[in-house]
PDB file of N, CA and C in Angstrom:
ATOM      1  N   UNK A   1     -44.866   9.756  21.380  1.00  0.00           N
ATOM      2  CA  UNK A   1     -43.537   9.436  21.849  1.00  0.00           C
ATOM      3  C   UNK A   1     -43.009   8.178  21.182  1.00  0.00           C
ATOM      4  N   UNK A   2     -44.078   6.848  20.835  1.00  0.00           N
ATOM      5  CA  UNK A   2     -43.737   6.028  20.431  1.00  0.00           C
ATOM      6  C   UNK A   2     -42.778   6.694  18.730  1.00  0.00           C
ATOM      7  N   UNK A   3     -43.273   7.264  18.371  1.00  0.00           N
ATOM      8  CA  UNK A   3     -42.849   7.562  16.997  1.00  0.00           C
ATOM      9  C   UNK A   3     -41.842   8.024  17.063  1.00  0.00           C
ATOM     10  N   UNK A   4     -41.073   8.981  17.857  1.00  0.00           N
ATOM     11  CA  UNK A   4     -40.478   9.236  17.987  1.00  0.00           C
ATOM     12  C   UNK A   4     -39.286   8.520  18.294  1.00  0.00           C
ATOM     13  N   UNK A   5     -39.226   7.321  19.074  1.00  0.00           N
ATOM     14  CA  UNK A   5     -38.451   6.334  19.357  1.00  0.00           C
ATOM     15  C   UNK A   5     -38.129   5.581  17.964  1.00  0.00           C
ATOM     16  N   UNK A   6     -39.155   4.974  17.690  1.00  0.00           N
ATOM     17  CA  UNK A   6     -38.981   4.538  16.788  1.00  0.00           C
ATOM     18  C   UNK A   6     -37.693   5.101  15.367  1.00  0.00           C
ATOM     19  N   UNK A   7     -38.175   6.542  15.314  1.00  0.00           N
ATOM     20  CA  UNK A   7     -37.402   7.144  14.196  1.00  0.00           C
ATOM     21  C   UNK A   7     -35.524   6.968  14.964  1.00  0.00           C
ATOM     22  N   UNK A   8     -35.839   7.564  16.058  1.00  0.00           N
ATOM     23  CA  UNK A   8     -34.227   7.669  16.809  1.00  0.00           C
ATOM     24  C   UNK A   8     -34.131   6.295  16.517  1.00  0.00           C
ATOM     25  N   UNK A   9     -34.312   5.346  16.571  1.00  0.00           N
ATOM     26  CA  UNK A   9     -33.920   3.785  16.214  1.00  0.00           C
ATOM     27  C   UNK A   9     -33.518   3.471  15.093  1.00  0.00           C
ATOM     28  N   UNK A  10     -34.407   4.316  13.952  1.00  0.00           N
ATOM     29  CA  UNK A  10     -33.955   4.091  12.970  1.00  0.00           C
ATOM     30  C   UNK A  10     -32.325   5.005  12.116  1.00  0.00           C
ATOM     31  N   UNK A  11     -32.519   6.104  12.724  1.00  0.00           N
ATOM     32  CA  UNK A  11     -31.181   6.681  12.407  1.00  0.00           C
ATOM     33  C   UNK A  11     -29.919   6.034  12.926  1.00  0.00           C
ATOM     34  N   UNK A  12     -30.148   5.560  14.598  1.00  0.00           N
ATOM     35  CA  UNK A  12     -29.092   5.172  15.107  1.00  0.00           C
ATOM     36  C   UNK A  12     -28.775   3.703  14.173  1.00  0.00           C
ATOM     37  N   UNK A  13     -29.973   3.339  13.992  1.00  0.00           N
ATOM     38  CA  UNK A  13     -29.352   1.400  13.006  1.00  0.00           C
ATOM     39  C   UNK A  13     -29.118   1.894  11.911  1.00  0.00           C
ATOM     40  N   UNK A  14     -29.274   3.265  11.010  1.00  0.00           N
ATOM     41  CA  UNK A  14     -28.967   3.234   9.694  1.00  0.00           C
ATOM     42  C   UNK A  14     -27.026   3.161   9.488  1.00  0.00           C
ATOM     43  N   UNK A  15     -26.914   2.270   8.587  1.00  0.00           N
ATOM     44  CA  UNK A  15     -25.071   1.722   7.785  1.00  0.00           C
ATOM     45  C   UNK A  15     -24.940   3.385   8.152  1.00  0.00           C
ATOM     46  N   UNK A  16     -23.635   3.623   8.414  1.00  0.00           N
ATOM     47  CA  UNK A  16     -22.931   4.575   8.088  1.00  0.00           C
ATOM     48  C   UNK A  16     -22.671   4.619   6.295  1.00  0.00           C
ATOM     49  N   UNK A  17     -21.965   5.744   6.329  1.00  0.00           N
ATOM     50  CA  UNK A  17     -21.910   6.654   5.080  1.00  0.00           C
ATOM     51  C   UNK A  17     -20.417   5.615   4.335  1.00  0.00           C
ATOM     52  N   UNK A  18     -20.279   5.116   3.550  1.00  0.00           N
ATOM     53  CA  UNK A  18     -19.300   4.112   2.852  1.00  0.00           C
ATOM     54  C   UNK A  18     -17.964   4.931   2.425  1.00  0.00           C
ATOM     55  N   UNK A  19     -17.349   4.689   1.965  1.00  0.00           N
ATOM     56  CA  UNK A  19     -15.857   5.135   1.456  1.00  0.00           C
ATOM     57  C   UNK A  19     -15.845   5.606   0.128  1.00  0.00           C
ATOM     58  N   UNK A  20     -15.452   6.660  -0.273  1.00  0.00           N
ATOM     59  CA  UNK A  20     -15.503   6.963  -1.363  1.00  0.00           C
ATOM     60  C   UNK A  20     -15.056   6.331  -2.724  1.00  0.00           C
ATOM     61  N   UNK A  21     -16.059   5.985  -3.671  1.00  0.00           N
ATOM     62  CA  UNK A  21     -15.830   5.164  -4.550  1.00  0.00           C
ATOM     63  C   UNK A  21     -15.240   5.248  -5.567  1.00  0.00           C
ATOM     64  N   UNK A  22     -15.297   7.040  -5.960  1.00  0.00           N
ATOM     65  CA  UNK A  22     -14.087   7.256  -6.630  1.00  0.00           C
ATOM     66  C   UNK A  22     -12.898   8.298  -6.341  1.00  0.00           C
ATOM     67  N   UNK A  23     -11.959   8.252  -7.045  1.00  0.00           N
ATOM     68  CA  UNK A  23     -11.489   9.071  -6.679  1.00  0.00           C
ATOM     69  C   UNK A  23     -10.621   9.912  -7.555  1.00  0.00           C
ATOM     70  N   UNK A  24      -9.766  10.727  -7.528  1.00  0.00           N
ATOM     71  CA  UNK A  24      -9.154  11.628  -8.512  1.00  0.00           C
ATOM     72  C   UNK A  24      -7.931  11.159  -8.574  1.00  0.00           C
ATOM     73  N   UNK A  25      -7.357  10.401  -9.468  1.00  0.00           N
ATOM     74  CA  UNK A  25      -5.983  10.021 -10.366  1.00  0.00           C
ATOM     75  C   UNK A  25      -5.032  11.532 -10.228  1.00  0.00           C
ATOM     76  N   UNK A  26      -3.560  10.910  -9.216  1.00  0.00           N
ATOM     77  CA  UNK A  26      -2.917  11.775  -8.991  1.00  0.00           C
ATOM     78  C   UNK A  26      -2.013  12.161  -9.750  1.00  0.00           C
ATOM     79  N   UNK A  27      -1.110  13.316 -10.006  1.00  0.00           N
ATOM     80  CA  UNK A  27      -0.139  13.259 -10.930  1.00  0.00           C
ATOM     81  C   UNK A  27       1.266  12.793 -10.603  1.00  0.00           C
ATOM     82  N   UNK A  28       1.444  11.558 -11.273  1.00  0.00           N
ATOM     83  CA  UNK A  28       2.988  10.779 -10.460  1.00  0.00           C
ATOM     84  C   UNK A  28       3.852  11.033 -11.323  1.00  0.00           C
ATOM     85  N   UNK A  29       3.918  11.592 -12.716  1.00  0.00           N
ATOM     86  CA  UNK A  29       5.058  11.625 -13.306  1.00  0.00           C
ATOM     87  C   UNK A  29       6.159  12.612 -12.849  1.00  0.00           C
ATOM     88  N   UNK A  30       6.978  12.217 -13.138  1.00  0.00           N
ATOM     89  CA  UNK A  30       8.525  12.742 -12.654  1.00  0.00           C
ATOM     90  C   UNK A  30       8.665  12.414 -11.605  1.00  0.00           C
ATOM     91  N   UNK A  31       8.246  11.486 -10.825  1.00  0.00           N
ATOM     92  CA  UNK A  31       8.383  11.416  -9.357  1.00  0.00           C
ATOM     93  C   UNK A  31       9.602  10.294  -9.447  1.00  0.00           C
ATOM     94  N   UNK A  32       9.629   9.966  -8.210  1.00  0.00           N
ATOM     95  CA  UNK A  32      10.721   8.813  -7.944  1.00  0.00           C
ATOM     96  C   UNK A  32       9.425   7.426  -7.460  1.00  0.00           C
ATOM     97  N   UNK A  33       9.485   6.591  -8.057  1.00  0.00           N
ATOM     98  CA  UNK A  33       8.482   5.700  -7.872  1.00  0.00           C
ATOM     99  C   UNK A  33       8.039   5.336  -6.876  1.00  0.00           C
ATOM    100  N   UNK A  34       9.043   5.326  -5.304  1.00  0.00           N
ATOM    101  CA  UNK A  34       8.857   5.359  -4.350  1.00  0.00           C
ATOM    102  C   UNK A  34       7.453   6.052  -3.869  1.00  0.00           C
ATOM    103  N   UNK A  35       7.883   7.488  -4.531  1.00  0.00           N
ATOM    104  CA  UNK A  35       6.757   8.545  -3.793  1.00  0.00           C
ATOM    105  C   UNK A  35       5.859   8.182  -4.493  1.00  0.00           C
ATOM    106  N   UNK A  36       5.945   7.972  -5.605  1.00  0.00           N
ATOM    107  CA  UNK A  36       4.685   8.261  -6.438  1.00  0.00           C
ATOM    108  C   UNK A  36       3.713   6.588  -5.908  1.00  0.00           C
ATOM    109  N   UNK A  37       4.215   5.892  -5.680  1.00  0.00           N
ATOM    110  CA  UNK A  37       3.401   4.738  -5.235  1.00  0.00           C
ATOM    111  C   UNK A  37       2.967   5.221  -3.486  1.00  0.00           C
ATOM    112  N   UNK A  38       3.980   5.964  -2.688  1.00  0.00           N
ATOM    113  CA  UNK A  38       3.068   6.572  -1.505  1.00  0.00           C
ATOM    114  C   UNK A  38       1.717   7.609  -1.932  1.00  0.00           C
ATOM    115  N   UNK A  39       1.709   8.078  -2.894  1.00  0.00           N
ATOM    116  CA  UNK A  39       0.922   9.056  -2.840  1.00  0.00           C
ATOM    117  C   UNK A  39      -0.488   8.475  -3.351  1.00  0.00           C
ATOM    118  N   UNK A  40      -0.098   7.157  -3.972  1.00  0.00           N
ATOM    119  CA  UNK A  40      -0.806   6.868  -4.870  1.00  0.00           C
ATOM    120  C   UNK A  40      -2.115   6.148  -3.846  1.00  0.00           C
ATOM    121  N   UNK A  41      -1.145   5.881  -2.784  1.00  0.00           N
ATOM    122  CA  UNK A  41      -1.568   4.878  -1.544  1.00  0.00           C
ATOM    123  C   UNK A  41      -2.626   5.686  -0.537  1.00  0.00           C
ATOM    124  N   UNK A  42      -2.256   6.741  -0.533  1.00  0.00           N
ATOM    125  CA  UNK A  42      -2.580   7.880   0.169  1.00  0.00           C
ATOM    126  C   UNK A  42      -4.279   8.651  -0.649  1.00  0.00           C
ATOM    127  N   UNK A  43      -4.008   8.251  -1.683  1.00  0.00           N
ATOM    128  CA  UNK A  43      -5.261   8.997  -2.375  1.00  0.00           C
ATOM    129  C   UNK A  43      -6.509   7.678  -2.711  1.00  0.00           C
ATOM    130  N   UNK A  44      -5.907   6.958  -3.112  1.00  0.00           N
ATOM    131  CA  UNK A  44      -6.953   5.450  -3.532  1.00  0.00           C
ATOM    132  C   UNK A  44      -7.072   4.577  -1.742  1.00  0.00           C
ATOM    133  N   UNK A  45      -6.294   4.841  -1.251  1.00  0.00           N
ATOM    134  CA  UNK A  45      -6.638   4.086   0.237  1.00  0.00           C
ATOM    135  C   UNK A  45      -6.385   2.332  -0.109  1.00  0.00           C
ATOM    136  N   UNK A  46      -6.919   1.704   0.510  1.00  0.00           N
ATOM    137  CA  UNK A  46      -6.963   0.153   0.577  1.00  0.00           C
ATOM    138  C   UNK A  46      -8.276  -0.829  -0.439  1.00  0.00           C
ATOM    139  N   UNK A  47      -9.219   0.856  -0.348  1.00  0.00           N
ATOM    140  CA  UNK A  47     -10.091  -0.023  -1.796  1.00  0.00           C
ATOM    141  C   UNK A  47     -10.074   0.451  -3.257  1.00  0.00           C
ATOM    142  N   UNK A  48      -9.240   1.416  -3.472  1.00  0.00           N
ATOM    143  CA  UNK A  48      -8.664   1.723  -4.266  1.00  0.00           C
ATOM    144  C   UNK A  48      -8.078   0.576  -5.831  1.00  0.00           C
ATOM    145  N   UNK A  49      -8.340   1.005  -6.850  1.00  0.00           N
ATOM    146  CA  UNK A  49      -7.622  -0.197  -8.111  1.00  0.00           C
ATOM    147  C   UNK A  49      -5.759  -0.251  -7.354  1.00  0.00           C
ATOM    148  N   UNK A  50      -5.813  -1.784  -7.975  1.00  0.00           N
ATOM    149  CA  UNK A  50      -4.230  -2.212  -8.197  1.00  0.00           C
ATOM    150  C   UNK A  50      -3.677  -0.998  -8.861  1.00  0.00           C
ATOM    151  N   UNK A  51      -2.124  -0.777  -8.692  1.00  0.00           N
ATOM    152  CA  UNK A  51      -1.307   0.723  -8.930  1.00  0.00           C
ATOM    153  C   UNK A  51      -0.150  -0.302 -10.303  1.00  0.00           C
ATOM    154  N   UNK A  52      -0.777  -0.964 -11.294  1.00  0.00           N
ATOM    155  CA  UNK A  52       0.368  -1.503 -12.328  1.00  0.00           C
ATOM    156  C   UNK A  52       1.648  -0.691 -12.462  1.00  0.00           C
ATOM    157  N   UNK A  53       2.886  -1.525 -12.840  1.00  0.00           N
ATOM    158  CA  UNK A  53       4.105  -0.909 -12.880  1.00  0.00           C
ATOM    159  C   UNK A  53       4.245  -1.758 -14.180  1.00  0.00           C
ATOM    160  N   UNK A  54       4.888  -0.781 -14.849  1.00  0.00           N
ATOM    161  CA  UNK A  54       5.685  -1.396 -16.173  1.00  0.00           C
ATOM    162  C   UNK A  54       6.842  -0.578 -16.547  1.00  0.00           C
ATOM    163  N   UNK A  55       8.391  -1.769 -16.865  1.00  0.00           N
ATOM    164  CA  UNK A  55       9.310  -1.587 -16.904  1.00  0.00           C
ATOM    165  C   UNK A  55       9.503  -0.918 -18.283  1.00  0.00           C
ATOM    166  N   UNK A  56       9.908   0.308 -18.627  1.00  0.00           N
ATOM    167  CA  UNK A  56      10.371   0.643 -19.751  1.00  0.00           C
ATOM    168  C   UNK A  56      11.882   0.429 -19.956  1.00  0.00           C
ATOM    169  N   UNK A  57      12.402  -0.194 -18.655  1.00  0.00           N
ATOM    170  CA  UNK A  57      13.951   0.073 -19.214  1.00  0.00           C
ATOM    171  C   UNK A  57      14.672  -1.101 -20.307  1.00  0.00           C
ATOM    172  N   UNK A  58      15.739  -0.892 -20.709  1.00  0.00           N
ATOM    173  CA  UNK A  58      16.186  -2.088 -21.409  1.00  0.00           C
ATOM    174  C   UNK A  58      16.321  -3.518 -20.064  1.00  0.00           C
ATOM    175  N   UNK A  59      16.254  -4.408 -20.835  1.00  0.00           N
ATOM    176  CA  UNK A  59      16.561  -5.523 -19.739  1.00  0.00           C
ATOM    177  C   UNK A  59      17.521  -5.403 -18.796  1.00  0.00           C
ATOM    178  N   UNK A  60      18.512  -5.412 -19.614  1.00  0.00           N
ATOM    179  CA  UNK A  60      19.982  -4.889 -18.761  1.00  0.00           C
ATOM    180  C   UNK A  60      20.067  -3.820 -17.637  1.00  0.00           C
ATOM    181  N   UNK A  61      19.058  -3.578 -17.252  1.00  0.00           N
ATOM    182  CA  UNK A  61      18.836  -2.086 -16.439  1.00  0.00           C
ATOM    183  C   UNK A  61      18.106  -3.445 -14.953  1.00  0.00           C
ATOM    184  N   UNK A  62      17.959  -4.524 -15.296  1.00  0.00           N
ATOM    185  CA  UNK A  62      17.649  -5.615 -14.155  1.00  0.00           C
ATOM    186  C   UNK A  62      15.923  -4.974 -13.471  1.00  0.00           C
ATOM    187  N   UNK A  63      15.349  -5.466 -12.450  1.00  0.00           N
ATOM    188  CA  UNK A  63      14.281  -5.188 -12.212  1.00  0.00           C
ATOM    189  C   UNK A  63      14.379  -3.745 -11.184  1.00  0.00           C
ATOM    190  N   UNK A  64      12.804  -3.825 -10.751  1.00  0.00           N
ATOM    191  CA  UNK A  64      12.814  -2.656 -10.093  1.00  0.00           C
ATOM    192  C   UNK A  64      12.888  -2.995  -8.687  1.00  0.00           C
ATOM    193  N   UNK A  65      13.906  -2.797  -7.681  1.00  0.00           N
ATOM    194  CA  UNK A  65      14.484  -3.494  -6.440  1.00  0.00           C
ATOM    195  C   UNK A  65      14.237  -2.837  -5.668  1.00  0.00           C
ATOM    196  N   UNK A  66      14.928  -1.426  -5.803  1.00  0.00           N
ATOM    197  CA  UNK A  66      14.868  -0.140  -5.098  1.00  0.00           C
ATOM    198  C   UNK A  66      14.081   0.916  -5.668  1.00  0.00           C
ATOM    199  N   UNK A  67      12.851   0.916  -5.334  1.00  0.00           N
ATOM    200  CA  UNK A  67      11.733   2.234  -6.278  1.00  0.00           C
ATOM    201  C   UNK A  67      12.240   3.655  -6.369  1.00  0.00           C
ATOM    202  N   UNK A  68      12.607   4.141  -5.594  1.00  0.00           N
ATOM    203  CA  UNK A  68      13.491   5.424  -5.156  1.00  0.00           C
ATOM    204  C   UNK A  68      14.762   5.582  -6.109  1.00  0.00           C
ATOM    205  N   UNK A  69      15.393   4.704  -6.843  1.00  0.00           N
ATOM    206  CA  UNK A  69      15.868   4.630  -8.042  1.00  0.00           C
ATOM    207  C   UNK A  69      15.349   4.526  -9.590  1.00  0.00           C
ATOM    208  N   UNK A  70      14.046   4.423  -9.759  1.00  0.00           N
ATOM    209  CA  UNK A  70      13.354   4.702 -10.898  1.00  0.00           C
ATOM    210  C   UNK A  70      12.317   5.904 -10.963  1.00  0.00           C
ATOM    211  N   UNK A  71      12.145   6.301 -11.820  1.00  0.00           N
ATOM    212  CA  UNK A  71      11.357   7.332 -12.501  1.00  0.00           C
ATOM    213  C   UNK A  71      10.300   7.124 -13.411  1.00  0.00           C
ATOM    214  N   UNK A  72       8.854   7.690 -12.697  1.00  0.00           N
ATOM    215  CA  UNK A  72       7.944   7.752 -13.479  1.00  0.00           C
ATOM    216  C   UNK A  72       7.943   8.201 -14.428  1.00  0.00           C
ATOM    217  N   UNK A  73       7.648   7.602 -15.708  1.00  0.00           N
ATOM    218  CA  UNK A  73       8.092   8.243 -17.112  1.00  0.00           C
ATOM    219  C   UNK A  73       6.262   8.538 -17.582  1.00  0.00           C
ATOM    220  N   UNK A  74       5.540   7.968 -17.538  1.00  0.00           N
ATOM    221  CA  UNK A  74       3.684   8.026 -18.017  1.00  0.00           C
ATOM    222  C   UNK A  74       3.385   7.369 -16.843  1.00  0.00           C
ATOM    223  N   UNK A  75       1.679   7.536 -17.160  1.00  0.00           N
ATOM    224  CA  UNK A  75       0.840   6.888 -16.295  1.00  0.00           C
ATOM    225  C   UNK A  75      -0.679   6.845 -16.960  1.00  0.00           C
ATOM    226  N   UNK A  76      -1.244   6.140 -16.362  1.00  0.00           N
ATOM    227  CA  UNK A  76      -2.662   5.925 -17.560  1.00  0.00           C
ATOM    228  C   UNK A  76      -3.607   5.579 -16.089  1.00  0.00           C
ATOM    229  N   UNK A  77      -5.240   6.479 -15.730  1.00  0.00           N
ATOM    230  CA  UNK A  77      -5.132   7.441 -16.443  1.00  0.00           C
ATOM    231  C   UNK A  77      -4.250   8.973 -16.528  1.00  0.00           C
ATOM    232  N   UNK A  78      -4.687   9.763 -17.008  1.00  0.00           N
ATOM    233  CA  UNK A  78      -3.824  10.970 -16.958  1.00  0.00           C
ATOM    234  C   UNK A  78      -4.028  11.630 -15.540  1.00  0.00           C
ATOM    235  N   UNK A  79      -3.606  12.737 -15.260  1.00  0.00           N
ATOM    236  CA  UNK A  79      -3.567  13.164 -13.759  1.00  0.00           C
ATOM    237  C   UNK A  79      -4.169  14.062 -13.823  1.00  0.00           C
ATOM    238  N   UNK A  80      -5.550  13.789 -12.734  1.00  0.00           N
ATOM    239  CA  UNK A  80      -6.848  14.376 -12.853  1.00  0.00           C
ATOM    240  C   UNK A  80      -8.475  13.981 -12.884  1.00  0.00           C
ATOM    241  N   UNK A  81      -8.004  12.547 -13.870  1.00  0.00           N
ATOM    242  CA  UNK A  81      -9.316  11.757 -14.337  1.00  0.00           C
ATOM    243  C   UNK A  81      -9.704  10.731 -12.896  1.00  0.00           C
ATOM    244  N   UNK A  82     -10.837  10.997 -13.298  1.00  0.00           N
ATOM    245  CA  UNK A  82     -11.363  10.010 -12.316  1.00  0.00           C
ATOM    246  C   UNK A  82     -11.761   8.371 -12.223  1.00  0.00           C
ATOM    247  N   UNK A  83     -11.494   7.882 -10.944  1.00  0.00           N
ATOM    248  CA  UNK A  83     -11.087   6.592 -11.321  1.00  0.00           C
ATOM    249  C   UNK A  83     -11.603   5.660 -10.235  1.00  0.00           C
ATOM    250  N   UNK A  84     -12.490   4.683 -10.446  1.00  0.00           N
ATOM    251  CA  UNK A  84     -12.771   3.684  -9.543  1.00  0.00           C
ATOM    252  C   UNK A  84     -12.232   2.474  -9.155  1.00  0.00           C
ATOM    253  N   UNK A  85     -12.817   1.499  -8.450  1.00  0.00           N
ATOM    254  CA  UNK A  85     -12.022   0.430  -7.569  1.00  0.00           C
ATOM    255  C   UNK A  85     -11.856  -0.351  -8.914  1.00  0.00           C
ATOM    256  N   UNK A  86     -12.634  -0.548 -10.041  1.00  0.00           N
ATOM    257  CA  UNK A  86     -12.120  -1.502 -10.731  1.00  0.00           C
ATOM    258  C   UNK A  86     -11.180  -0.821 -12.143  1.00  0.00           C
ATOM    259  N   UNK A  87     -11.343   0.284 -12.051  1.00  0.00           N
ATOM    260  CA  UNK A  87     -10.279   1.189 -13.172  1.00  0.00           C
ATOM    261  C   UNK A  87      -9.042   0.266 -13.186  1.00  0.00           C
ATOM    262  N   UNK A  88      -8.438   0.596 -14.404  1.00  0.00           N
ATOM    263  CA  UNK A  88      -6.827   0.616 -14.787  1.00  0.00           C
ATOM    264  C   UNK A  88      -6.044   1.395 -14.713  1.00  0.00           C
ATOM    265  N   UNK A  89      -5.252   1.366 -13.354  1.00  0.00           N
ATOM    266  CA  UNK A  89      -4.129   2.448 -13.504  1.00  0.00           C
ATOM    267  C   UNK A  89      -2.582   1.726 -13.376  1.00  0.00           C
ATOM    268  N   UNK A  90      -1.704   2.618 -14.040  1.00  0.00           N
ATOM    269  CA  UNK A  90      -0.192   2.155 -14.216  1.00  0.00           C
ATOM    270  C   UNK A  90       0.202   3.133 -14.229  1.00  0.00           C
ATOM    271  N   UNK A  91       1.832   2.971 -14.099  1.00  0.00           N
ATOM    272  CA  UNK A  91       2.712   3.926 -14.222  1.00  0.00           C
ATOM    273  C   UNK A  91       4.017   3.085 -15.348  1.00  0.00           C
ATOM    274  N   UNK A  92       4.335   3.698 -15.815  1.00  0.00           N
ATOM    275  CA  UNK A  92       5.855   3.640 -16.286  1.00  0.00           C
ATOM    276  C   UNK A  92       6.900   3.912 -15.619  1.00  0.00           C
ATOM    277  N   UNK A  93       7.692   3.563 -15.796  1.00  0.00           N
ATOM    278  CA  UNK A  93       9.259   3.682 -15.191  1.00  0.00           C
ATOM    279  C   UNK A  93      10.635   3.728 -15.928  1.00  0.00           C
ATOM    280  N   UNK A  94      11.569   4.420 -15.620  1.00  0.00           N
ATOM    281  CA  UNK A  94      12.860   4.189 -16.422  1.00  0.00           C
ATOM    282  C   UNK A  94      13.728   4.550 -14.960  1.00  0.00           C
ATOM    283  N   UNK A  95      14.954   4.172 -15.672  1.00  0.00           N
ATOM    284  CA  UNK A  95      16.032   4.845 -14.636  1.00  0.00           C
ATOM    285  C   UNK A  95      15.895   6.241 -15.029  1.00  0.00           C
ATOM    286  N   UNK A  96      16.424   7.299 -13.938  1.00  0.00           N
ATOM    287  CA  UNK A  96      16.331   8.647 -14.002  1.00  0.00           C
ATOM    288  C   UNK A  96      16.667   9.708 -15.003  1.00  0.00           C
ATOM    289  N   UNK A  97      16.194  10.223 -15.802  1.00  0.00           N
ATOM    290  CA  UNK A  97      17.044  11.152 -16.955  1.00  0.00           C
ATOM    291  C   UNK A  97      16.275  10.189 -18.046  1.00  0.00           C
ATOM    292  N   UNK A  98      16.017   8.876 -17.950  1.00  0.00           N
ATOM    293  CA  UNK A  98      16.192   8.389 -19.356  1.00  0.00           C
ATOM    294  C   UNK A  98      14.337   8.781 -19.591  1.00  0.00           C
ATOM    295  N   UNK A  99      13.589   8.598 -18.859  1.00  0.00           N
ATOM    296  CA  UNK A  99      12.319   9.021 -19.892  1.00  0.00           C
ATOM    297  C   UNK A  99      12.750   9.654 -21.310  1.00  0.00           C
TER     298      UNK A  99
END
C-alpha cells in the first residue's frame, strides 16, 4: 500500500503539461491588419514571438493609427511554417489596393 501512495503522490506533484512551444504561422495576407494581428494573437497566445509591423507605404500615407485601414501586403515566415517563442515574424502593410 505504501507504494502505492507513494506513486499517487508522485503523479499528483508531477508540473502539469506546458504550453505549446511551437506553433503554426498563420496566413495574414490580404487581411486588414486589424484581423490579421487578432488572429495572430489567437494562434501564438501570450508566449508567442513579437508580431513586427513594417510600413511599406510612402511617408505621406502618415503612420499606422487605425489597423483596420491597412493591408497586409507579405509576411515572413510564410503561412504554414512553423515558428517558436523566439522566431521572427512580421507583416507588411500598405493602404488597401496598393500592395
Amino acid at each position: 500500500m505504501a507504494g502505492a501512495a507513494t506513486l499517487l503522490m508522485s503523479v499528483v506533484a508531477a508540473p502539469t503539461a506546458m504550453a505549446a512551444t511551437t506553433w503554426q504561422m498563420p496566413d495574414l495576407v490580404g487581411m486588414n491588419l486589424e484581423d490579421a494581428q487578432s488572429l495572430y494573437t489567437e494562434t501564438v497566445g501570450p508566449e508567442g514571438p513579437w508580431l513586427d509591423l513594417i510600413n511599406k507605404a510612402p511617408a505621406a500615407a502618415g503612420g499606422i493609427n487605425a489597423p483596420v485601414m491597412w493591408e497586409v501586403c507579405e509576411q515572413a515566415p510564410k503561412a504554414g511554417a512553423k515558428i517558436a517563442a523566439k522566431s521572427y515574424t512580421a507583416v507588411a502593410v500598405n493602404r488597401p489596393g496598393k500592395c
